[in-house]
N, C-alpha and C. Protein backbone atom coordinates (compact mmCIF):
# COMPACT_ATOMS: atom_id res chain seq x y z
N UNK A 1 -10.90 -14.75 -9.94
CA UNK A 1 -10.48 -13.46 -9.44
C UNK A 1 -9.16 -13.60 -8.69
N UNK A 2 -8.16 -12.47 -8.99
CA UNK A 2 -6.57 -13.19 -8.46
C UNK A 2 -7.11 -12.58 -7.29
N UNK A 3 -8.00 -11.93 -6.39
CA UNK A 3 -7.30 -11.44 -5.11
C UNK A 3 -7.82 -12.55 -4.06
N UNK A 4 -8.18 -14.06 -4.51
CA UNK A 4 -8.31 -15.29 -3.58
C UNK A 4 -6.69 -15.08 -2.88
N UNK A 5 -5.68 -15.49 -3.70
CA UNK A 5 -4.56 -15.63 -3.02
C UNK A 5 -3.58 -14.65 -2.58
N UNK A 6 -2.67 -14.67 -1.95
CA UNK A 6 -1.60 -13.39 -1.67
C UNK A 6 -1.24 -13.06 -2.12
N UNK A 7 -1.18 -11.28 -2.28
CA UNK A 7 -0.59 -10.45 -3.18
C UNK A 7 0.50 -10.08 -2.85
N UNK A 8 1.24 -10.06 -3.91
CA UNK A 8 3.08 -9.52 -3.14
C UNK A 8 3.03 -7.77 -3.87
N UNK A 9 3.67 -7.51 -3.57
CA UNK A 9 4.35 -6.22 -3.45
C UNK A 9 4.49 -5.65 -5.26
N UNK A 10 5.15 -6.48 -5.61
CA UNK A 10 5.77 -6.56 -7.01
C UNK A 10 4.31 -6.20 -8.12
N UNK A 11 2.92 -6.94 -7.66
CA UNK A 11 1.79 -7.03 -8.53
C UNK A 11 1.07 -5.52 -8.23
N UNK A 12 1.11 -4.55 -7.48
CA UNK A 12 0.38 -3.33 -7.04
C UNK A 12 1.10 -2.30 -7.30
N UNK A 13 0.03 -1.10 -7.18
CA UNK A 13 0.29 0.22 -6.97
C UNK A 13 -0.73 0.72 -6.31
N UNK A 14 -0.46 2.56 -6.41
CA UNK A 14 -1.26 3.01 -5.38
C UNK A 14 -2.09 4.10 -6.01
N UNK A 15 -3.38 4.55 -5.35
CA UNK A 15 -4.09 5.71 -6.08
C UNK A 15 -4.41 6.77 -4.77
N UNK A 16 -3.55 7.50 -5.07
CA UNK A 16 -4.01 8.51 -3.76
C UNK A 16 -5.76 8.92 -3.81
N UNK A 17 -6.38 9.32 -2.92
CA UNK A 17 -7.85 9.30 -3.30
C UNK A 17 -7.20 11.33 -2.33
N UNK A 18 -9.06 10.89 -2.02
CA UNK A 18 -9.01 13.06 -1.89
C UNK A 18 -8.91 13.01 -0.36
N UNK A 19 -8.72 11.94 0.43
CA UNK A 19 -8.56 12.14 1.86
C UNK A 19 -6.96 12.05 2.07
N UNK A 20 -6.31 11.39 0.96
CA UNK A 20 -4.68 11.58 1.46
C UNK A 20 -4.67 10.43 1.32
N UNK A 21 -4.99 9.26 1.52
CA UNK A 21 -5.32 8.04 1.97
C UNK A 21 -4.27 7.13 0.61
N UNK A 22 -4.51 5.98 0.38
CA UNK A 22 -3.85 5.55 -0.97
C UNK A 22 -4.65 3.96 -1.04
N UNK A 23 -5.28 3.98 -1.59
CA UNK A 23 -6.41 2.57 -2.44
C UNK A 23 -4.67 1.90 -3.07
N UNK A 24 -4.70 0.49 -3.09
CA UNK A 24 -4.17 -0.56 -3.40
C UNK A 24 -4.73 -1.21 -4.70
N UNK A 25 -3.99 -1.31 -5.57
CA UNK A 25 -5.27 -1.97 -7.18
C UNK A 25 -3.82 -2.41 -7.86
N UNK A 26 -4.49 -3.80 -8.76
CA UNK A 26 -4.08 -5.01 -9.58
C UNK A 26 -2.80 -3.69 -10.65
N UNK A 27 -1.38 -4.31 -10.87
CA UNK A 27 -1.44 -3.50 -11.89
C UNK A 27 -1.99 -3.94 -13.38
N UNK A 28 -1.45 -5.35 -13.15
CA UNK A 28 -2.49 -5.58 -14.65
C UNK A 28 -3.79 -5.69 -14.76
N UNK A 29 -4.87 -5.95 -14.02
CA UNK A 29 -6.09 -5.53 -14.42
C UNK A 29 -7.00 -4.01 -13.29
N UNK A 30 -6.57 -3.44 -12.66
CA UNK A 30 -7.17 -2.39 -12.08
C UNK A 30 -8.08 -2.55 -10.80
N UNK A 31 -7.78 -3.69 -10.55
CA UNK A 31 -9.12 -4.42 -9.51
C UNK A 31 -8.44 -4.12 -8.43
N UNK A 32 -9.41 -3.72 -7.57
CA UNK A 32 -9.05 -3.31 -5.70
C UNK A 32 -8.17 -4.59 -5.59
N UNK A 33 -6.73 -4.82 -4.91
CA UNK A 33 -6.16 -5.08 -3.54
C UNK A 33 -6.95 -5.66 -2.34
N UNK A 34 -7.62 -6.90 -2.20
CA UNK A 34 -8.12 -7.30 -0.95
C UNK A 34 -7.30 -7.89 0.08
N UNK A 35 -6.15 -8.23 -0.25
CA UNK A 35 -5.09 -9.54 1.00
C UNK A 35 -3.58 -8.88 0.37
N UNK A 36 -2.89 -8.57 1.47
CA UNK A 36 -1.26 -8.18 0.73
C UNK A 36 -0.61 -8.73 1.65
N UNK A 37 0.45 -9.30 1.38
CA UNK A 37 1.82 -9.79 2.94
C UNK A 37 2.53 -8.83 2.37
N UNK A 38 2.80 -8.25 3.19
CA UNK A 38 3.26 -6.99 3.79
C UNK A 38 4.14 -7.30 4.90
N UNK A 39 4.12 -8.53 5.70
CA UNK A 39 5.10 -8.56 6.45
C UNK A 39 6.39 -9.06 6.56
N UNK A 40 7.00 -8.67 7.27
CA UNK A 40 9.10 -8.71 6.99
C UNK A 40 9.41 -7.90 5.62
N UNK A 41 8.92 -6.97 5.17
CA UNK A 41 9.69 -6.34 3.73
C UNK A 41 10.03 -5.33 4.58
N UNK A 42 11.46 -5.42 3.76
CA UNK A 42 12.65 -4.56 4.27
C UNK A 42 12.88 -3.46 2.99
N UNK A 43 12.10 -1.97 3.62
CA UNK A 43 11.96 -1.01 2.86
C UNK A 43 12.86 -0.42 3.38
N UNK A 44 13.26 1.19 1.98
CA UNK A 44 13.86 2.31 2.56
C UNK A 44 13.14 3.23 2.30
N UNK A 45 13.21 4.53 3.33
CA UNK A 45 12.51 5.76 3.40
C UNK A 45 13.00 6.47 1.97
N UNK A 46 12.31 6.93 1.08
CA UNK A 46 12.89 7.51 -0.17
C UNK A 46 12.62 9.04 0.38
N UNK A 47 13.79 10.15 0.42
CA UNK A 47 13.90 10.92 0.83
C UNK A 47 14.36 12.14 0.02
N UNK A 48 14.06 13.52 -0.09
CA UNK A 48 15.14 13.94 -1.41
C UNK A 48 16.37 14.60 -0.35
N UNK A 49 17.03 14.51 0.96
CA UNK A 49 17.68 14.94 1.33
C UNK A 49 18.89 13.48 1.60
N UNK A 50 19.69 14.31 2.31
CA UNK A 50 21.16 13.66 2.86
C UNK A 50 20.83 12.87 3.73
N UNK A 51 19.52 13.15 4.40
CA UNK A 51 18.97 12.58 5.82
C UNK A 51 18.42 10.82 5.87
N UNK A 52 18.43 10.67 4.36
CA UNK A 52 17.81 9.36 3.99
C UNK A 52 17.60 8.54 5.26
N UNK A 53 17.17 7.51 5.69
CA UNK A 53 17.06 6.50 6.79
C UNK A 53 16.57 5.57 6.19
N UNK A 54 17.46 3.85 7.22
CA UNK A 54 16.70 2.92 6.28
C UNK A 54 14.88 2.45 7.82
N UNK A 55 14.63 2.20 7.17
CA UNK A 55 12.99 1.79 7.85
C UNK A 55 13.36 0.37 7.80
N UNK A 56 13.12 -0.19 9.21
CA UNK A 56 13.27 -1.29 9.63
C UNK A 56 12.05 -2.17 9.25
N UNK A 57 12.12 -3.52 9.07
CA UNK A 57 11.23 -4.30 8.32
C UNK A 57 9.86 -4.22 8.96
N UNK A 58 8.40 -4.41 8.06
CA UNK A 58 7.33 -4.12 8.81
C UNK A 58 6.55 -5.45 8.51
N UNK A 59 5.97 -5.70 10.30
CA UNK A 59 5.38 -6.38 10.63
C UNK A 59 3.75 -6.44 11.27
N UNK A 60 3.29 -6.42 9.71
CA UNK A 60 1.53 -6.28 9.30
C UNK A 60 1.51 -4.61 9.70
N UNK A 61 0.82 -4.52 8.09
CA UNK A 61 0.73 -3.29 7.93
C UNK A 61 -0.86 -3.11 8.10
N UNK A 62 -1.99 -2.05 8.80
CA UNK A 62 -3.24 -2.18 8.89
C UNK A 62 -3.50 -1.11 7.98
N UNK A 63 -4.83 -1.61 6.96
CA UNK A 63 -5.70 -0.97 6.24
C UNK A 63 -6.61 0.78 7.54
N UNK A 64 -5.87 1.45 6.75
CA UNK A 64 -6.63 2.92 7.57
C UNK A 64 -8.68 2.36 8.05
N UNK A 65 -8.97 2.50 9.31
CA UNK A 65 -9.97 2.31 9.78
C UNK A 65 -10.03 0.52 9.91
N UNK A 66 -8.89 0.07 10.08
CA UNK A 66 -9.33 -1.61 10.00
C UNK A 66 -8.77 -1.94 11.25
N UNK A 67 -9.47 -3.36 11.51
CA UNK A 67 -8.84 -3.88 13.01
C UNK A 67 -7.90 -5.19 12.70
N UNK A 68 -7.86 -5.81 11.11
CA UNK A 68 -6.95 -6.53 11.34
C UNK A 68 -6.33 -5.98 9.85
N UNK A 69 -4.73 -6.57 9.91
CA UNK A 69 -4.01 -6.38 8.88
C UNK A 69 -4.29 -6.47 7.48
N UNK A 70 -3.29 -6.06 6.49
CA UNK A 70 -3.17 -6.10 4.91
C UNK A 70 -3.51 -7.93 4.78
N UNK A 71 -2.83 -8.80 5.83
CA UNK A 71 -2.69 -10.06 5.31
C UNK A 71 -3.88 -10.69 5.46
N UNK A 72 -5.11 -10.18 6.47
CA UNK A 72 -6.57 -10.85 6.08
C UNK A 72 -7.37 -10.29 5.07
N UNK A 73 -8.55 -10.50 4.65
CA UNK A 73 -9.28 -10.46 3.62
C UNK A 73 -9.94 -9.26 3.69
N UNK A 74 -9.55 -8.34 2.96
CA UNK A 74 -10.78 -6.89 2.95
C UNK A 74 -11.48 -6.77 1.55
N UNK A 75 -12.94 -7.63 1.69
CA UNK A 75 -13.28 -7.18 0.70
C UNK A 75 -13.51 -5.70 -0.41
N UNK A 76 -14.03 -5.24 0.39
CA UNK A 76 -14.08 -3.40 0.53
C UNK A 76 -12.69 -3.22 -0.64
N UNK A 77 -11.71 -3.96 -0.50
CA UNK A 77 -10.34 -3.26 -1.16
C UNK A 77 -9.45 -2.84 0.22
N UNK A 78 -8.10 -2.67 -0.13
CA UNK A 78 -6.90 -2.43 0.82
C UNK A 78 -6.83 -0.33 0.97
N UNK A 79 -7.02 -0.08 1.49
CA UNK A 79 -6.53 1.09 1.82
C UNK A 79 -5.47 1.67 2.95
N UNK A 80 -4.55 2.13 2.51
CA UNK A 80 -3.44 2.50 3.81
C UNK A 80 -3.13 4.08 3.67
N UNK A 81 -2.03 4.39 4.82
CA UNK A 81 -1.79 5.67 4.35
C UNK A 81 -0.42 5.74 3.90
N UNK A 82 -0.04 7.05 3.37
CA UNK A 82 0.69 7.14 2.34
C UNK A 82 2.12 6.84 3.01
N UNK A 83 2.53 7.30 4.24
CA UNK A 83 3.46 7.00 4.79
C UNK A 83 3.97 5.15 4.87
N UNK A 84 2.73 4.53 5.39
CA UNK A 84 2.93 3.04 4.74
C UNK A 84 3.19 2.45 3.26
N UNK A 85 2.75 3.56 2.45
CA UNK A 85 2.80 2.87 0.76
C UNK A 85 3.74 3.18 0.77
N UNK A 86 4.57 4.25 1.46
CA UNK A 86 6.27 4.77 1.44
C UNK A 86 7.33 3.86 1.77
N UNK A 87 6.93 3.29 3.16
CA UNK A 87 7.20 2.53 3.27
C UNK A 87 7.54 1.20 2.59
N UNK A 88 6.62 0.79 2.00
CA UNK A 88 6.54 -0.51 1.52
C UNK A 88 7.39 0.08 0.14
N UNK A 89 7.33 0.73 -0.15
CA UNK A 89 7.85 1.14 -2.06
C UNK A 89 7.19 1.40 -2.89
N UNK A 90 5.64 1.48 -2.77
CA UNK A 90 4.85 1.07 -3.49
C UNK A 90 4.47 2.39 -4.12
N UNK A 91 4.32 2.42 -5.92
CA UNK A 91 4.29 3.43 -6.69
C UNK A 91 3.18 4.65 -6.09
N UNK A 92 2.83 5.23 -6.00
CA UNK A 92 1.87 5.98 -5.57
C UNK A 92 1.13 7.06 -6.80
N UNK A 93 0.25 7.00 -7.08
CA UNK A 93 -0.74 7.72 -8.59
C UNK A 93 -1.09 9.41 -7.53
N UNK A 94 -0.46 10.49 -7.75
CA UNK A 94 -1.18 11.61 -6.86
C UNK A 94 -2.69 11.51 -7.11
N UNK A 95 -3.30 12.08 -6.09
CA UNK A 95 -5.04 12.24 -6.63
C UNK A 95 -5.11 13.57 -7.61
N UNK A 96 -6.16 13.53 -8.03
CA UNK A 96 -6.28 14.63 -9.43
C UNK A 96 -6.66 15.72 -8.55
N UNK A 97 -6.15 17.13 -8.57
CA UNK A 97 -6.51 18.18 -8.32
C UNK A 97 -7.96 18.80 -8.51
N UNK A 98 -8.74 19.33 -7.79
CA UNK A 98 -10.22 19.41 -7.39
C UNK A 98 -10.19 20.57 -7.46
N UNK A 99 -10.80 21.70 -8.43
CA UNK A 99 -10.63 23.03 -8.76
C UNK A 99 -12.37 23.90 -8.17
């Protein structure tokens, strides 16, 4: 199972779920995100205005409801919020509309 070792940035995306929230998963096989280094990546705010800003590098990003960072082991799977997946760059899937 690849999520023994550290996941970089480059191997993920994101699935918005129905709380806003954004689940972390393999892109080549679909499997939850348990361990990410996340720290020192030097993101920019993607913005559609003039206002752009760059976001200064982040140091450990925490899974929404967790007490320690992306870089220890969550079995459960990685969950953050969307402003952090913004952060980081990371593709984001909208959640499916609930009629």
């Amino acid at each position: 199972m690849k999520n023994i070792s550290m996941t970089q940035l480059n191997e993920i995306f994101g699935r918005q779920d129905s709380q806003g929230n954004v689940g972390l998963f393999f892109i080549e096989s679909g499997e939850h995100v348990t361990r990410l280094d996340s720290e020192g990546q030097i993101c920019y705010f993607i913005g559609k205005t003039k206002g752009d800003k760059f976001v200064p590098p982040l140091y450990g990003v925490y899974p929404v409801n967790a007490d320690v960072s992306t870089k220890y082991e969550h079995p459960e799977g990685i969950v953050i919020t969307v402003d952090d997946a913004n952060r980081l760059g990371i593709e984001v899937e909208q959640a499916p509309k609930v009629y």
